[in-house]
Each structure stands twice: as structure tokens, then as C-alpha cells.
Protein backbone atom coordinates (compact mmCIF):
# COMPACT_ATOMS: atom_id res chain seq x y z
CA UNK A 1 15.58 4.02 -14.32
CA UNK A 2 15.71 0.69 -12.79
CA UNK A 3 11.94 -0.24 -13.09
CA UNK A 4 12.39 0.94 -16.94
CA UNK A 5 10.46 -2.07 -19.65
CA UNK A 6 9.87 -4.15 -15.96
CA UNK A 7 6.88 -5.28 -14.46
CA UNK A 8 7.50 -6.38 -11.12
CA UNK A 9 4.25 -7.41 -10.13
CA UNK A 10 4.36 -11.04 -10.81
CA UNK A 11 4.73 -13.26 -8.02
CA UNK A 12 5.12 -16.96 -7.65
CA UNK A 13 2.58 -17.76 -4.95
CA UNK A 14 4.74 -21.45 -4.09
CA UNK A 15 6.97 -19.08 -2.09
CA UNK A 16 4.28 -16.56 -0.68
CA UNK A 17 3.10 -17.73 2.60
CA UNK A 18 -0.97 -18.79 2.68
CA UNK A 19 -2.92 -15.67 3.32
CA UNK A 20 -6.13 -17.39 4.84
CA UNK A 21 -5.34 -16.65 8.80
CA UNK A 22 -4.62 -13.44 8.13
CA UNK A 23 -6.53 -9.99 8.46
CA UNK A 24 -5.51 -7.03 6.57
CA UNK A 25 -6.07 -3.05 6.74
CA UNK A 26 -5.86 -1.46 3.40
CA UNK A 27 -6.39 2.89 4.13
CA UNK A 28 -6.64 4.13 0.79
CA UNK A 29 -6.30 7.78 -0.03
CA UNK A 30 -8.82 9.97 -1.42
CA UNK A 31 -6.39 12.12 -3.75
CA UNK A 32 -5.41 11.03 -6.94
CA UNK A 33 -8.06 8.69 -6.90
CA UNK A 34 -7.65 6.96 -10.31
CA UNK A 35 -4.36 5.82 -9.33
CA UNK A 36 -5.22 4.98 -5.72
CA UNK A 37 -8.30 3.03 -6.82
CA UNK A 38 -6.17 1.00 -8.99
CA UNK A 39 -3.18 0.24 -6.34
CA UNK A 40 -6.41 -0.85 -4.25
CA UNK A 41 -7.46 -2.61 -6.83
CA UNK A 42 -4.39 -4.60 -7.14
CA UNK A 43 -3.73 -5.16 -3.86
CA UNK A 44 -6.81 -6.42 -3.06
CA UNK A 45 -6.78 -9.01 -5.68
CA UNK A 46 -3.42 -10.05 -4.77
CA UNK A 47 -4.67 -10.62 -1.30
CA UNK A 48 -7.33 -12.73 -2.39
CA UNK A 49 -5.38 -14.56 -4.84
CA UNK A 50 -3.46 -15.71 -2.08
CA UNK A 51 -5.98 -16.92 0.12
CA UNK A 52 -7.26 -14.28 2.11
CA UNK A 53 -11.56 -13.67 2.44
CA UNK A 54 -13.03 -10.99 1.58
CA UNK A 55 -14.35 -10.65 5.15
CA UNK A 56 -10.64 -10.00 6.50
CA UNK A 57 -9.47 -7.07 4.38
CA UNK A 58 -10.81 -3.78 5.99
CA UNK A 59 -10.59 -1.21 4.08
CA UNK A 60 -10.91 2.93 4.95
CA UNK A 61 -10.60 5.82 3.20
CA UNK A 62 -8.86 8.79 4.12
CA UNK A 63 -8.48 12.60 2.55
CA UNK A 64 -4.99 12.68 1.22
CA UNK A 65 -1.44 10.51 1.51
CA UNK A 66 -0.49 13.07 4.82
CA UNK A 67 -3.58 11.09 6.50
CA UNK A 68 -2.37 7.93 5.99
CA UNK A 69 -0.37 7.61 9.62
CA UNK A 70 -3.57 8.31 11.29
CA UNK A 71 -5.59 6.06 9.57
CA UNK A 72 -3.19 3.37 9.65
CA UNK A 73 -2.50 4.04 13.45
CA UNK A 74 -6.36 4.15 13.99
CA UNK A 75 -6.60 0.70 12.12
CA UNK A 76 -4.27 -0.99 14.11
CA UNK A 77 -5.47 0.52 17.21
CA UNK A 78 -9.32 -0.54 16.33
CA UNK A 79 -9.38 -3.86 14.29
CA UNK A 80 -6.84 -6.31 15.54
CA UNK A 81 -5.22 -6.65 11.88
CA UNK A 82 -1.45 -8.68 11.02
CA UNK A 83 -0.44 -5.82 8.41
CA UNK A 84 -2.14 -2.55 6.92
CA UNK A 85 -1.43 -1.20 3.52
CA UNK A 86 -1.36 2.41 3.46
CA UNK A 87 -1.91 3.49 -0.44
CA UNK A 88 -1.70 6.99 -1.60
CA UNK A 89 -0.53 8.83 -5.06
CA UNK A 90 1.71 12.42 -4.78
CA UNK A 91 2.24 13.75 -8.26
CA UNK A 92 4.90 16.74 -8.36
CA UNK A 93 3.88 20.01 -8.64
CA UNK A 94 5.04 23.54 -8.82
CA UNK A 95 5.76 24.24 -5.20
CA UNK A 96 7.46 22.34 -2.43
CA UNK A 97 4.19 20.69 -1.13
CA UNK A 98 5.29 17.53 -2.61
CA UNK A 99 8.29 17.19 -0.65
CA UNK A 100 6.74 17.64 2.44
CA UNK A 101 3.51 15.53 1.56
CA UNK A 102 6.51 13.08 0.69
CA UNK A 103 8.54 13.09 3.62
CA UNK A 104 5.97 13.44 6.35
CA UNK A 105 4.20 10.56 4.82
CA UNK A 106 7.36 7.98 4.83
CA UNK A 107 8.41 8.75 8.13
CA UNK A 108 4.96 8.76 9.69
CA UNK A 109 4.68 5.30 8.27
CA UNK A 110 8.15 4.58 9.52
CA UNK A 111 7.03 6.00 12.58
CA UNK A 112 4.05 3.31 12.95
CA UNK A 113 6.89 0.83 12.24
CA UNK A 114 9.30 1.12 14.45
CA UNK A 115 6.09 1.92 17.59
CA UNK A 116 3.26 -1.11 16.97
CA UNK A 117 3.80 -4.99 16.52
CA UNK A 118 1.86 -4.58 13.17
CA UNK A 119 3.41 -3.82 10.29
CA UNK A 120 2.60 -1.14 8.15
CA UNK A 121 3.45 -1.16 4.30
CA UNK A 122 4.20 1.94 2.36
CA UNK A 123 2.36 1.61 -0.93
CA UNK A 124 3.02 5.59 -1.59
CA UNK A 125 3.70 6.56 -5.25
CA UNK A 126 5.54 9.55 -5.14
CA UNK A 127 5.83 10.38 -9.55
CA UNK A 128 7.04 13.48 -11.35
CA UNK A 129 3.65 13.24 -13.23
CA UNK A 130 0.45 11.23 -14.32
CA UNK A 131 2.25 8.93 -16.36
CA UNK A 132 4.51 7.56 -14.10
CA UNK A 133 1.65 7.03 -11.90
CA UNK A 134 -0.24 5.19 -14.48
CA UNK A 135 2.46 2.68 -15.63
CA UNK A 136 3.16 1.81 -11.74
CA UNK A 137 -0.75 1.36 -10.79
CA UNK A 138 -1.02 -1.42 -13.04
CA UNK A 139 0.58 -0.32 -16.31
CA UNK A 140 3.83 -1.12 -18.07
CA UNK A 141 5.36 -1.11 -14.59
CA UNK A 142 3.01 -3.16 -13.41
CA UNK A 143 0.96 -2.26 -9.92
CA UNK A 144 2.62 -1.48 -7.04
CA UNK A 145 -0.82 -2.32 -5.02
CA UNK A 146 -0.04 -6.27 -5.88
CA UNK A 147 3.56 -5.46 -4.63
CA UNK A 148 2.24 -4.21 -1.46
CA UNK A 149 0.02 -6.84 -0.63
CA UNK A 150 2.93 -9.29 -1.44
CA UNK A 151 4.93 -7.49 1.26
CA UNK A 152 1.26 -7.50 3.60
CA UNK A 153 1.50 -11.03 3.69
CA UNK A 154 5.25 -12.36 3.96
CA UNK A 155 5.23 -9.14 6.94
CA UNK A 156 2.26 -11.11 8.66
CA UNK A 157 3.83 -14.46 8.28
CA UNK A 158 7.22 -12.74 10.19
CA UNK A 159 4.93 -11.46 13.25
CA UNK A 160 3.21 -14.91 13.92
């Protein structure tokens, strides 16, 4: 695997843009919520590391990852945001519902995308199992939630 003994988390904020004129939309799933917590977590901190206040990052919950469109839609409709993180956590199962959870999830997000001005970033982990999960919401892997918010910010920079 190519993320395999990498954590790509770390960031050099001398070439990340200064978050402090920015507002951000984090919609955070409800499912899988020790992993989505965490991905908040780090992308949250991220977001403040780089200069954003606490008083622009909005964040909502919704029920599962397939909710995620909506909410994201609803938060750029509603609260005049540059970028909105959508985090969610699909673990594989024993039936197909993860492929369509999957799919209907990363081109609804897509979707938002290619329709608003605001960019929407897919912070989605899609894992076989827990584990995986785990080592990419701030474990070996590091946390894709810091990733995201990385991406949040250098998207908002591009739209002003």
C-alpha cells in the first residue's frame, strides 16, 4: 500500500496560505463516531494552527457519510463559508451497503463540486476494517482530518 510506515499529516505551514479570513464548514458524521471524532479532531486543530478562530469553523452533525451532500449543500447554502469539510468513516461489511454508501457519497460530494463556488473536501475513510480506520484518524498513518483541512484552506485561498 502506498500510505504503508507514512504519515502524511505533517505540513509545513511557510507554504500553507494564512487561514485567518477564512470561514470553514466542517459536517461531521454521526457513524463510526470514534473515528469521525478524531478526523474532526484533527482537522480542527489544523485549522486553528493555521490561523483560523474558533468563531469561523461551523461545525454540524449529520446521521451517517450518505448525509454528508445534504449537509454540506445546506452549509453552503446557509452560512456563507470558503470551503466545508465533509468527514465520515465506512468500514466494510458483509453486504454491498458499503459500496453504495461509498459511491453515492463521492459523487454527491463531487456533485457539490462541480454545482457551488465553494469547495467541498472529501474527508471520507472508506477501510476494510477498524484498524485501517484507526491508523488514518490519527494513527501510524497519521489523520486524514489534518489532511483535509490542509486541502480546506489552499481550496479557499484558490476561490478568493
Amino acid at each position: 500500500m502506498a500510505t504503508e510506515n507514512k504519515n502524511l499529516s505533517v505540513y509545513d505551514k511557510a507554504t500553507i496560505p494564512n487561514a485567518k479570513d477564512f470561514r470553514f464548514g466542517i459536517v461531521v458524521s454521526e457513524w463510526n463516531t470514534d473515528i469521525t471524532e478524531a478526523l474532526f479532531k484533527g482537522a480542527h486543530d489544523a485549522l486553528l494552527d493555521c490561523g483560523a478562530s474558533q468563531e469561523n469553523i461551523i461545525r454540524w452533525s449529520v446521521p451517517g457519510s450518505f448525509e454528508l451532500t445534504y449537509g454540506s449543500k445546506k452549509m453552503i447554502n446557509l452560512k456563507n463559508v470558503d470551503a466545508v469539510i465533509a468527514i465520515g468513516s465506512v468500514i466494510q461489511g458483509e453486504t454491498r451497503h458499503f459500496d453504495f454508501v461509498c459511491s453515492a457519497t463521492a459523487e454527491g460530494i463531487k456533485d457539490l463540486n462541480v454545482l457551488y463556488d465553494t469547495p467541498v473536501i472529501f474527508c471520507v475513510l472508506t477501510d476494510n476494517n477498524m484498524q485501517q480506520a484507526k491508523d488514518r484518524s490519527g494513527g501510524k498513518h497519521g489523520n486524514k482530518g489534518t489532511e483535509a483541512a490542509i486541502a480546506a484552506i489552499k481550496m479557499a485561498a484558490l476561490g478568493k
